[in-house]
N, C-alpha and C. Protein backbone atom coordinates (compact mmCIF):
# COMPACT_ATOMS: atom_id res chain seq x y z
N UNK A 1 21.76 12.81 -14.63
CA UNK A 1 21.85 11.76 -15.61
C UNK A 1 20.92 12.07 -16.78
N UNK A 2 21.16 12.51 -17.96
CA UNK A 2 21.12 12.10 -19.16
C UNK A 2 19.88 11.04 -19.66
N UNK A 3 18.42 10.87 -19.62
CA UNK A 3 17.81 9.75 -19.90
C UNK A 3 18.15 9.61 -20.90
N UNK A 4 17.61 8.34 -21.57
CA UNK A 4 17.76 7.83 -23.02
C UNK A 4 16.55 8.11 -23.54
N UNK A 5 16.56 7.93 -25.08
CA UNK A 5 15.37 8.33 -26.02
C UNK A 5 14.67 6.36 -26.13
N UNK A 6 13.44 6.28 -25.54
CA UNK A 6 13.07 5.33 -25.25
C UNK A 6 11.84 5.35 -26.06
N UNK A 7 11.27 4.76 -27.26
CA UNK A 7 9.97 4.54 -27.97
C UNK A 7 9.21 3.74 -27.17
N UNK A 8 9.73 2.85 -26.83
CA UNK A 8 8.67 1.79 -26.65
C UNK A 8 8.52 1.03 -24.91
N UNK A 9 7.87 -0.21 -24.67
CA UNK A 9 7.76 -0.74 -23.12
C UNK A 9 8.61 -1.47 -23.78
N UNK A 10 8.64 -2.68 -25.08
CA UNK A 10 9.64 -3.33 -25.05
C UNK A 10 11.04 -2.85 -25.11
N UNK A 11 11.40 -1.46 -25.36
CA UNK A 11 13.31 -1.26 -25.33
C UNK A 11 13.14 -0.63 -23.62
N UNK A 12 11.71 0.06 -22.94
CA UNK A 12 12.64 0.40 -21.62
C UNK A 12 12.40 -0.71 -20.33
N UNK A 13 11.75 -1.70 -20.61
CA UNK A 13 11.95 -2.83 -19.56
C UNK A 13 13.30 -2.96 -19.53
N UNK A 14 14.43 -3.66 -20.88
CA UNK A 14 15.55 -4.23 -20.54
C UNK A 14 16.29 -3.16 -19.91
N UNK A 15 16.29 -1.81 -20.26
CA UNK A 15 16.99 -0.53 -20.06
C UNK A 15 16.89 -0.66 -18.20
N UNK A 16 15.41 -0.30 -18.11
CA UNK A 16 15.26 0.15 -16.61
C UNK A 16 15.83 -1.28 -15.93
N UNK A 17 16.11 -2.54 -16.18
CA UNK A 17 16.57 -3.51 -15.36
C UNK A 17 18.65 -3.07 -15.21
N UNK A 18 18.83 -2.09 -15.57
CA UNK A 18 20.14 -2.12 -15.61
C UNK A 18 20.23 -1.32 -15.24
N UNK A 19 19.26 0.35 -14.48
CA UNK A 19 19.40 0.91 -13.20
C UNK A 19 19.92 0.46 -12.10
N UNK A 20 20.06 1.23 -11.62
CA UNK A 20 19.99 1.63 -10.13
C UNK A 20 18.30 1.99 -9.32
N UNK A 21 18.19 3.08 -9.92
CA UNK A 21 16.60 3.48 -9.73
C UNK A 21 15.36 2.67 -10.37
N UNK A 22 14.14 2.80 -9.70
CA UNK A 22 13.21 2.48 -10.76
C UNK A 22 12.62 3.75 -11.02
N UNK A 23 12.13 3.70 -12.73
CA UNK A 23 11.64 4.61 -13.45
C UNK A 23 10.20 4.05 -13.62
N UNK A 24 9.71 4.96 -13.97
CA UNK A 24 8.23 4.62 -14.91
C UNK A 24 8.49 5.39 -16.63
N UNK A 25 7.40 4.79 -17.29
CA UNK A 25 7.64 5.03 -18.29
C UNK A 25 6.16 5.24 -18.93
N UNK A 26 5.57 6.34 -20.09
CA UNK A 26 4.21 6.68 -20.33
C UNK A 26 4.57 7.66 -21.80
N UNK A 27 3.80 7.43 -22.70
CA UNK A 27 4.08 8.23 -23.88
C UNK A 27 5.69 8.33 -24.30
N UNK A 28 6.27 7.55 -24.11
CA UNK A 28 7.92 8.11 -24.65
C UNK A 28 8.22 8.35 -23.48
N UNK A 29 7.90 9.01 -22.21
CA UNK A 29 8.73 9.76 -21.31
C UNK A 29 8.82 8.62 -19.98
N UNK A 30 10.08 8.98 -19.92
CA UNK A 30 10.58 8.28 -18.69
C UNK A 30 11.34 8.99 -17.61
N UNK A 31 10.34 9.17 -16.59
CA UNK A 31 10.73 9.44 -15.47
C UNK A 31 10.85 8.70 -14.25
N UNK A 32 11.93 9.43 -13.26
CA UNK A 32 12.17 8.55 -11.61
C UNK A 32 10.83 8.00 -10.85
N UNK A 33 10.55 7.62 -10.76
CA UNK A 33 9.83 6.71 -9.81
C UNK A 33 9.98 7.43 -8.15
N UNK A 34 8.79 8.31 -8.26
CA UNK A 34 8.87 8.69 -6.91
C UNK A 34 8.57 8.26 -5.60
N UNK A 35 9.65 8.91 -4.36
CA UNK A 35 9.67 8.01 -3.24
C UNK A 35 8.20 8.10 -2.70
N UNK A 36 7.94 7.37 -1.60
CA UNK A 36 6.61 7.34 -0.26
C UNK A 36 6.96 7.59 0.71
N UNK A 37 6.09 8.40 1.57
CA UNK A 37 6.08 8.77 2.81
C UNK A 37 5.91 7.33 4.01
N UNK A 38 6.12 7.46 4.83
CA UNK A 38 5.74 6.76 5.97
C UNK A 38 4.05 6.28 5.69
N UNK A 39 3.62 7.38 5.80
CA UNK A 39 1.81 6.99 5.47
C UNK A 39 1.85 6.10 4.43
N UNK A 40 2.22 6.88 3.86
CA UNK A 40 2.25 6.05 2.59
C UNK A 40 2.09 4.25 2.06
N UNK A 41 3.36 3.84 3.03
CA UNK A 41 3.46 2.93 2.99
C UNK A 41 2.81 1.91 4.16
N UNK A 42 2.67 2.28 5.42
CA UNK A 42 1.68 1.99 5.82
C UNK A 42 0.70 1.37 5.50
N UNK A 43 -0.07 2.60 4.79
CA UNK A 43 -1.58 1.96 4.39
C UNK A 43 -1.18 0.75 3.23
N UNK A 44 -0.50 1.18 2.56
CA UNK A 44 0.06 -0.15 1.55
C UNK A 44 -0.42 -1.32 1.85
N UNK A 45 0.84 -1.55 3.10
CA UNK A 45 0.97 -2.69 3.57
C UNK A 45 -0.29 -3.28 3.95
N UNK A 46 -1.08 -2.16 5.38
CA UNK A 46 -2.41 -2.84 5.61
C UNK A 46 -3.19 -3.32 4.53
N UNK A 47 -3.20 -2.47 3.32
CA UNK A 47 -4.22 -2.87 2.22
C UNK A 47 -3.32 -4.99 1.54
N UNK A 48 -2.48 -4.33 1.36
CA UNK A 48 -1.66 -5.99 1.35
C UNK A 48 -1.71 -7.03 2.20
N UNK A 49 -2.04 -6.82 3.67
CA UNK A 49 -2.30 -7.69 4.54
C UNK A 49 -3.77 -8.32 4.47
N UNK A 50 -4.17 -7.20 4.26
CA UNK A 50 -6.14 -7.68 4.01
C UNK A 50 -6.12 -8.40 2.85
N UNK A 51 -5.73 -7.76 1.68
CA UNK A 51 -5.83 -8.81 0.86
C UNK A 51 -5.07 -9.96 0.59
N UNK A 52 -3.92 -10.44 1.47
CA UNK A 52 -3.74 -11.46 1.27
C UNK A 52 -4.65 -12.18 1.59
N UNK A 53 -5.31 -11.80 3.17
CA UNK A 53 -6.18 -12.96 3.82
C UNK A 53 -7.78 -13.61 2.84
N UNK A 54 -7.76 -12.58 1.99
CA UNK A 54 -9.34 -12.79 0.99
C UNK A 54 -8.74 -13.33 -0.19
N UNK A 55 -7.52 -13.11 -0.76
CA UNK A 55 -6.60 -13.63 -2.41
C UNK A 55 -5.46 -14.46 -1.82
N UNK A 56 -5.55 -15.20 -0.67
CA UNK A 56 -4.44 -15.73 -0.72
C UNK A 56 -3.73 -17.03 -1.75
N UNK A 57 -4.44 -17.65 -2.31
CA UNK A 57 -4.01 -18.22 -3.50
C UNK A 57 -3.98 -17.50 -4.84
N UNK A 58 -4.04 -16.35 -4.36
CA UNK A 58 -3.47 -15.29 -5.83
C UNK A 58 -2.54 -14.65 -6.13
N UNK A 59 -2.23 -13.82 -6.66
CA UNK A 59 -1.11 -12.91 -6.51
C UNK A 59 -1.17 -11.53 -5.77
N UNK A 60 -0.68 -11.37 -4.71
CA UNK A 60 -1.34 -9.96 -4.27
C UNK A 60 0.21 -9.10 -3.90
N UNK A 61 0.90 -8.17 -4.91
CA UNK A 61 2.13 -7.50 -4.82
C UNK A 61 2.52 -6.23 -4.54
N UNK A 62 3.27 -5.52 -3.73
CA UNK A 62 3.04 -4.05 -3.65
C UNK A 62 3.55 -3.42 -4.64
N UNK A 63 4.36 -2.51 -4.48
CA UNK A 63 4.78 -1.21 -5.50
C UNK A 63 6.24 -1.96 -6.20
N UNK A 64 6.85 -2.45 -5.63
CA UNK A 64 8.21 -3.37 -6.40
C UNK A 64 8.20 -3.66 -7.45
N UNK A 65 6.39 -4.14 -7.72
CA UNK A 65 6.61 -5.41 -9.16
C UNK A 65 5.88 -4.05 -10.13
N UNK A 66 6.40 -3.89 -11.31
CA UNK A 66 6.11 -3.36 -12.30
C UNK A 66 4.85 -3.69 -12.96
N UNK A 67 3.65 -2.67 -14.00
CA UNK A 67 2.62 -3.37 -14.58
C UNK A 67 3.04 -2.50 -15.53
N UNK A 68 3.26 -3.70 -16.73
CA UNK A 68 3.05 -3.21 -17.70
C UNK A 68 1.62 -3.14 -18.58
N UNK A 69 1.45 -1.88 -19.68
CA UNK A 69 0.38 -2.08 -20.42
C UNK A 69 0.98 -2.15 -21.57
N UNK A 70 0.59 -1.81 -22.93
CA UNK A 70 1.31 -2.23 -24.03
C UNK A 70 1.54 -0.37 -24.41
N UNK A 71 1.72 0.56 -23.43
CA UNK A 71 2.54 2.23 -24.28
C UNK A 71 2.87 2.34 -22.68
N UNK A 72 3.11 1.68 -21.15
CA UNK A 72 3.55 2.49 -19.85
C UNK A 72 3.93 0.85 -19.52
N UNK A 73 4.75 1.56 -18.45
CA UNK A 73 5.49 0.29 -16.91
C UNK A 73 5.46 1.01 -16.11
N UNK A 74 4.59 1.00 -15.23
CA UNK A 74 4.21 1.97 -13.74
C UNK A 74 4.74 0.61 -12.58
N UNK A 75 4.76 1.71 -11.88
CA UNK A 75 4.80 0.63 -10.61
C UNK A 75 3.32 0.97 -9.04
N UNK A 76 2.59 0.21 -9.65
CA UNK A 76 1.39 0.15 -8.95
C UNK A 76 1.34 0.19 -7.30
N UNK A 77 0.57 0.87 -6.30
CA UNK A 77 1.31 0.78 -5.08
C UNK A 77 0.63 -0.66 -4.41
N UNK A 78 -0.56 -1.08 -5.34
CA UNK A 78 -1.17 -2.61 -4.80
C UNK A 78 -1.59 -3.62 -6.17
N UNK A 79 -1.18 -4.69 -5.99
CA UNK A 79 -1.70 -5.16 -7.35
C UNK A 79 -2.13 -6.36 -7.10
N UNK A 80 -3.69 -7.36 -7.23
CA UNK A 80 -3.91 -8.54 -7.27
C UNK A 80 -4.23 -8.63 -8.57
N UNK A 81 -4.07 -10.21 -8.77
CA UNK A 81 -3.48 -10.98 -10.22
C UNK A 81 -4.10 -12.25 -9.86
N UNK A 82 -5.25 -12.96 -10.85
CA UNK A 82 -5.55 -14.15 -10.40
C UNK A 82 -4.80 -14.95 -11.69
N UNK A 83 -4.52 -14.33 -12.48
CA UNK A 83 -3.87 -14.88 -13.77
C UNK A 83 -2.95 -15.33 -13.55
N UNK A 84 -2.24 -16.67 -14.09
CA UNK A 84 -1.82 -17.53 -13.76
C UNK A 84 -0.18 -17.21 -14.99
N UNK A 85 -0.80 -16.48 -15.80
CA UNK A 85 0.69 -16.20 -16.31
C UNK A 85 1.42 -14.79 -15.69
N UNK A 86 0.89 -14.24 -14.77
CA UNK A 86 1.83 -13.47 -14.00
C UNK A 86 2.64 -14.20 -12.79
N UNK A 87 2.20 -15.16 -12.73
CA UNK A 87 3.36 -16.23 -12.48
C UNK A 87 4.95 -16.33 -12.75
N UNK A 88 5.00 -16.23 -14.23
CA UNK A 88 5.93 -16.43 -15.27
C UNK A 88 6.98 -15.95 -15.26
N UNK A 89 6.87 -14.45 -14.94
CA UNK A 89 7.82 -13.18 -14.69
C UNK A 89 7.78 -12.71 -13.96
N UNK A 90 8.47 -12.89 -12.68
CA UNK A 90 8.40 -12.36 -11.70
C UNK A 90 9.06 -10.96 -11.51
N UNK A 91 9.23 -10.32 -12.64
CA UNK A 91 9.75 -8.76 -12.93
C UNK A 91 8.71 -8.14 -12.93
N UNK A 92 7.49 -8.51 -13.56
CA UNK A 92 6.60 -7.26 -13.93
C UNK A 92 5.11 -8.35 -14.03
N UNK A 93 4.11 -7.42 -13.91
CA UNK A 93 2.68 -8.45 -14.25
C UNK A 93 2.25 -7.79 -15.32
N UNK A 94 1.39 -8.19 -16.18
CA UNK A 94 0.25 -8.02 -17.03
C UNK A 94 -1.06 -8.29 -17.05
N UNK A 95 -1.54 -8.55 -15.94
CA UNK A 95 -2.88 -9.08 -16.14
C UNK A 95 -3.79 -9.42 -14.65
N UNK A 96 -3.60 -7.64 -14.34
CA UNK A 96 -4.21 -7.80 -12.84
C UNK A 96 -5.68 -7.84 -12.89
N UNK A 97 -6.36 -7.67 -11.87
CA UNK A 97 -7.64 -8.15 -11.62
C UNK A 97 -8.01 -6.32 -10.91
N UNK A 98 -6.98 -6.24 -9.58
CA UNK A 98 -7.31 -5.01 -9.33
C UNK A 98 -6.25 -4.68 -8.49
N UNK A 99 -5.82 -3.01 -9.13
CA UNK A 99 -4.77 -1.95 -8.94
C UNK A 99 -5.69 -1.08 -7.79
N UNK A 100 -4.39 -0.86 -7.12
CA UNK A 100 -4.44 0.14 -5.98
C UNK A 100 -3.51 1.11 -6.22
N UNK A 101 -3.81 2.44 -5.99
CA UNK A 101 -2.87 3.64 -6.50
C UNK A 101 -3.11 4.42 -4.67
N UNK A 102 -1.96 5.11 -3.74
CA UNK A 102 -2.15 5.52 -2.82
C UNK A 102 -1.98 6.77 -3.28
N UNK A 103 -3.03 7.64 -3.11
CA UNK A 103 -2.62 9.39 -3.70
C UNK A 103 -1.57 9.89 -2.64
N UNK A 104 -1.10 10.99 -3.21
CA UNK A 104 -0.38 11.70 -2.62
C UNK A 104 -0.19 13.04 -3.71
N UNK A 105 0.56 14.17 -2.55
CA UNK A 105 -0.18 15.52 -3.66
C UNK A 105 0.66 15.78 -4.82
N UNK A 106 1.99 14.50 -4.76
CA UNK A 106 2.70 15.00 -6.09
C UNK A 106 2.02 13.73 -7.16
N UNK A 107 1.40 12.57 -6.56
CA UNK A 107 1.11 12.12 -7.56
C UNK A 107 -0.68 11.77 -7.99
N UNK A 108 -1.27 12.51 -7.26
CA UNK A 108 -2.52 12.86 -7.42
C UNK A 108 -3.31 12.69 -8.87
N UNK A 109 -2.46 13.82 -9.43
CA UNK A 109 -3.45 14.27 -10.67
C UNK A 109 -2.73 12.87 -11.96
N UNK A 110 -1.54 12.64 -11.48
CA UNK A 110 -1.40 11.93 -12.58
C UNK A 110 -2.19 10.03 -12.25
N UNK A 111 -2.19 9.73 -11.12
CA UNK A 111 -3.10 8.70 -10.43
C UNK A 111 -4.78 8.54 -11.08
N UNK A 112 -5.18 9.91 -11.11
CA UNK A 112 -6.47 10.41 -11.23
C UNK A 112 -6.77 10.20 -12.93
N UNK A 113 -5.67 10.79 -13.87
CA UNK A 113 -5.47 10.51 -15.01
C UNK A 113 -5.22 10.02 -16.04
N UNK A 114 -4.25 10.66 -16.28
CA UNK A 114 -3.30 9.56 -17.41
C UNK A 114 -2.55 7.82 -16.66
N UNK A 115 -2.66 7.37 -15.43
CA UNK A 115 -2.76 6.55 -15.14
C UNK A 115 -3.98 5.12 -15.06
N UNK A 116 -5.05 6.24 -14.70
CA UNK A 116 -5.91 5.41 -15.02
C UNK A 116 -6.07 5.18 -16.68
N UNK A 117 -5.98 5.85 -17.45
CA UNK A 117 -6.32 5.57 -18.87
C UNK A 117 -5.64 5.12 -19.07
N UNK A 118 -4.38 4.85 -18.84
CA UNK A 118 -3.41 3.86 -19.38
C UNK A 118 -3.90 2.41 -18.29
N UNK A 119 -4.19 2.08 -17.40
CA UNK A 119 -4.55 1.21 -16.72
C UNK A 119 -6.11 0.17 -17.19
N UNK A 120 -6.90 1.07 -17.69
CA UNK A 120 -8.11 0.92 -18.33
C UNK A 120 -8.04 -0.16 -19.98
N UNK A 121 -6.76 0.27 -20.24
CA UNK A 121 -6.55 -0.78 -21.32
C UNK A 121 -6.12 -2.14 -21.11
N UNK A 122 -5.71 -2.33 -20.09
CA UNK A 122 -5.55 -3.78 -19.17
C UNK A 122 -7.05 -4.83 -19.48
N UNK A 123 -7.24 -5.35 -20.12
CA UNK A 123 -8.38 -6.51 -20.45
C UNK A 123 -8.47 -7.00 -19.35
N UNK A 124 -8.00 -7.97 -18.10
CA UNK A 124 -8.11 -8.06 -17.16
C UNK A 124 -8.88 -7.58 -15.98
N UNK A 125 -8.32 -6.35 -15.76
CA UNK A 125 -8.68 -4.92 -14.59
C UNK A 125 -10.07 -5.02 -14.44
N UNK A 126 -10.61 -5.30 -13.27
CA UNK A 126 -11.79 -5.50 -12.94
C UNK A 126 -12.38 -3.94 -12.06
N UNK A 127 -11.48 -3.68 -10.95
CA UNK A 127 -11.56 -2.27 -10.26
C UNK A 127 -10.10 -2.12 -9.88
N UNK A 128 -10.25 -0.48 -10.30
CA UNK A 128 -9.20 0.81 -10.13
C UNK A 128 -9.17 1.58 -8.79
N UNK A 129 -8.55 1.32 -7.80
CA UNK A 129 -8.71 2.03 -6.70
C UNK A 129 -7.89 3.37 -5.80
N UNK A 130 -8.44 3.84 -5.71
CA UNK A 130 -8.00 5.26 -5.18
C UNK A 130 -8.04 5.38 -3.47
N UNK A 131 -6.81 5.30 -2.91
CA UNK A 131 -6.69 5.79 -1.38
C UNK A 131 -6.18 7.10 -1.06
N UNK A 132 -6.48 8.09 -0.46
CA UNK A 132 -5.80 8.93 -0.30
C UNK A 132 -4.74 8.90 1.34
N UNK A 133 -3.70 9.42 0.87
CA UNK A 133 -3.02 9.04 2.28
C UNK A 133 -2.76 10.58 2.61
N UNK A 134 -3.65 11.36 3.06
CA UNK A 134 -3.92 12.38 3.79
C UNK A 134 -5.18 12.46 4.87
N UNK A 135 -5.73 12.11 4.20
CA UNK A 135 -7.69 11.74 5.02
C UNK A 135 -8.33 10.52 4.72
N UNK A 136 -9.62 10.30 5.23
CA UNK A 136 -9.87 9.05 5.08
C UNK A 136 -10.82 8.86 4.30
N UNK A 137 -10.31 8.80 2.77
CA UNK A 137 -10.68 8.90 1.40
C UNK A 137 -10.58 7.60 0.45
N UNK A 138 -11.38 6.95 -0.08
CA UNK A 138 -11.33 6.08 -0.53
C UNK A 138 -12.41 6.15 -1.87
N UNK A 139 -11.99 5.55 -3.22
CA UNK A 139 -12.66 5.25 -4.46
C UNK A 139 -12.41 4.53 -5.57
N UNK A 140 -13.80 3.64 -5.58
CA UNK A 140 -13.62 2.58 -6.13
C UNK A 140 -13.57 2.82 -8.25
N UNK A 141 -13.24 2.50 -8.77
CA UNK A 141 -13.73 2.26 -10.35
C UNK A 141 -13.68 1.11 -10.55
N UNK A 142 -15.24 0.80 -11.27
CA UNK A 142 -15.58 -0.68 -11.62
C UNK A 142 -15.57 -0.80 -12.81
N UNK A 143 -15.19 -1.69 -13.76
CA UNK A 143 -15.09 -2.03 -15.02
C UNK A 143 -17.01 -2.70 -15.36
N UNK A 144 -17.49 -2.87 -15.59
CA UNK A 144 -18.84 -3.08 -16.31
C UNK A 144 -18.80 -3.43 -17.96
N UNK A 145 -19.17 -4.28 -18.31
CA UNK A 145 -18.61 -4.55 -20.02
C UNK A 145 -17.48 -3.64 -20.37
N UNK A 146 -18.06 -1.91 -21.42
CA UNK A 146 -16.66 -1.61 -21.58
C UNK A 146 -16.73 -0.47 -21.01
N UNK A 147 -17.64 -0.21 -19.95
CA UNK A 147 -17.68 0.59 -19.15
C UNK A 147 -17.05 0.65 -17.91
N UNK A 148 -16.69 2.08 -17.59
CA UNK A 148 -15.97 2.01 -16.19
C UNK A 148 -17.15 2.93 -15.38
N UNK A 149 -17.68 2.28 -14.20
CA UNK A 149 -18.29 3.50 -12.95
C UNK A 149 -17.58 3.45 -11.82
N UNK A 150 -17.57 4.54 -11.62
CA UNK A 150 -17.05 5.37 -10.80
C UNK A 150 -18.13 5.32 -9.41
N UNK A 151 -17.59 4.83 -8.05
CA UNK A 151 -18.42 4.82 -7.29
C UNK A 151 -17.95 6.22 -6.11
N UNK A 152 -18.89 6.81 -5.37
CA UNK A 152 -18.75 7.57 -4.54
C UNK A 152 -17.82 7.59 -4.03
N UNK A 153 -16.97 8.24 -3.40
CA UNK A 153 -15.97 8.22 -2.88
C UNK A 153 -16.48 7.96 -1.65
N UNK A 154 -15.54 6.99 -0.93
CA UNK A 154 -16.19 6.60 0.77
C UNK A 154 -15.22 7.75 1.66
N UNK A 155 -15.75 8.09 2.38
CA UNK A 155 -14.87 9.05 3.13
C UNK A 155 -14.35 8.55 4.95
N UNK A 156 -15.45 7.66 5.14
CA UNK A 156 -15.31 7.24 6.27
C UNK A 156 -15.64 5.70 6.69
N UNK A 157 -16.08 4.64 5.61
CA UNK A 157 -16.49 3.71 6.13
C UNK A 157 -15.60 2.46 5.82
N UNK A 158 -16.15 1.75 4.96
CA UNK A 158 -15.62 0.23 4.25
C UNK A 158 -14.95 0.40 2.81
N UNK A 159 -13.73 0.16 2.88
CA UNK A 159 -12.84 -0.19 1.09
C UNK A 159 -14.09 -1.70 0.72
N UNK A 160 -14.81 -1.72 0.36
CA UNK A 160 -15.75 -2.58 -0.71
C UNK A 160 -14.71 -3.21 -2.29
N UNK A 161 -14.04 -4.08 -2.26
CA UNK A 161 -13.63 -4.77 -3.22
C UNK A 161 -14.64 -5.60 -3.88
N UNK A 162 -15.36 -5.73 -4.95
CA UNK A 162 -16.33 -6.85 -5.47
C UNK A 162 -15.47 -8.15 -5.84
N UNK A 163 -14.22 -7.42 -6.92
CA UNK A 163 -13.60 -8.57 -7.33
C UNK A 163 -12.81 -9.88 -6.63
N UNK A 164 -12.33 -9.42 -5.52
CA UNK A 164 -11.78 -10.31 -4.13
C UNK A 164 -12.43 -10.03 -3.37
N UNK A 165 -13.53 -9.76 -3.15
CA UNK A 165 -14.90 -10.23 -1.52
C UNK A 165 -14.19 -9.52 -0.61
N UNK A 166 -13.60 -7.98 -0.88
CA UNK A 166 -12.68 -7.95 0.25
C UNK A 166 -13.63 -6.54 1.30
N UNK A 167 -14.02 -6.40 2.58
CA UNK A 167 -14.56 -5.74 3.00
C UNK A 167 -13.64 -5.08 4.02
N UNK A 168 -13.37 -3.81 4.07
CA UNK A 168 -11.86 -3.35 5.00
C UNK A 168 -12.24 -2.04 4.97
N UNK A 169 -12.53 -2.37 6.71
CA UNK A 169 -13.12 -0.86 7.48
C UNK A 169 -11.96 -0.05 7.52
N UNK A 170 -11.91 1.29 7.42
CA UNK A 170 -11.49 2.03 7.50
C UNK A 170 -10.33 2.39 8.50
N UNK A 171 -10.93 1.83 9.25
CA UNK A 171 -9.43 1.95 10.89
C UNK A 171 -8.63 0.83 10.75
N UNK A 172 -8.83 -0.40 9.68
CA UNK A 172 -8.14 -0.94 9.62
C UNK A 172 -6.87 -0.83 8.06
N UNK A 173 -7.77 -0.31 7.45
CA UNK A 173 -7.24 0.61 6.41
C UNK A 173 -6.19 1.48 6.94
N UNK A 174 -6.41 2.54 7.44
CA UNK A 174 -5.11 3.62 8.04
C UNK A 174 -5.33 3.14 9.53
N UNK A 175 -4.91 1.69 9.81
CA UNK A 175 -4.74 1.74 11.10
C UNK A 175 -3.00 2.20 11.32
N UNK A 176 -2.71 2.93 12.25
CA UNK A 176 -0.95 3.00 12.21
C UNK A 176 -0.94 4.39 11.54
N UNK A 177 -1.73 5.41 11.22
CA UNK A 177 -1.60 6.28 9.96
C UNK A 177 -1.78 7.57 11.19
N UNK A 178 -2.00 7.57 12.21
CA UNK A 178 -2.56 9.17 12.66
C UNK A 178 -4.34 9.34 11.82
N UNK A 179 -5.15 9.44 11.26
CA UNK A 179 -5.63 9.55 10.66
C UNK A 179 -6.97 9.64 11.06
């Protein structure tokens, strides 16, 4: 298939709703939306189960719902939202609190990158989080005024959320994972 020449988030939202597939979209380019492994989704879910129980009067969505920023529409693999106008549209959010990205080795470097910088422009976004679904790898990025730090990568203990109080040991993290 042939993509289309797409400028903007406002012409490829209506576009990508008249797929079949979901795409993402970043600088002009729009590409397929790649699948997840078993692990993959897994840990997802556990990370979605935990945080419902700490955000449950919030929004807490997996990879389905789209985030837009104002130049990408990714599809995030965890997203809580205390904002009350992601309510509104139940197609896509704008205004999370804190993104979860599950690495994997095809989407690693772009997770690591040009995702986060496009994610970083989100006014909202409190912490950027990094799981790896190979080992038991975990890292936080905290927003600080207009600073972002970068905390150690945990390799073996507690996912530490500040923004939802959320504390999630590790075996319960990749529980179900081999891991």
């Amino acid at each position: 298939m042939r993509l289309p020449q797409i400028a903007t988030v406002d012409e490829f939202v209506p576009w990508e709703e008249t797929q079949d597939e979901k795409y993402e979209f970043a600088d002009g380019e729009i590409s397929l939306f790649p699948g997840a492994t078993a692990r993959h989704e897994i840990i997802v879910v556990n990370l979605c189960l935990a945080l419902r129980g700490v955000a449950a009067a919030h929004q807490v969505r997996g990879s389905g719902l789209k985030q837009l920023t104002q130049t990408s529409s990714r599809y995030p693999d965890v997203s809580v939202s205390f904002d009350v106008r992601d309510t509104v549209d139940l197609r896509y959010a704008r205004y999370p609190t804190v993104l979860v990205e599950v690495l994997s080795p095809s989407t690693r470097s772009v997770d690591r990158g040009p995702k986060f910088d496009e994610y970083r422009t989100i006014e909202t976004l409190r912490e950027y989080v990094l799981v790896d679904s190979s080992t038991r790898w975990a890292q936080v990025t905290k927003r600080s005024g207009d600073d972002w730090i970068v905390s150690l990568p945990e390799r073996a203990g507690v996912l530490q959320l500040e923004s939802v109080e959320l504390q999630l040991p590790f075996e319960e993290l990749y529980a179900g994972t081999e891991l």
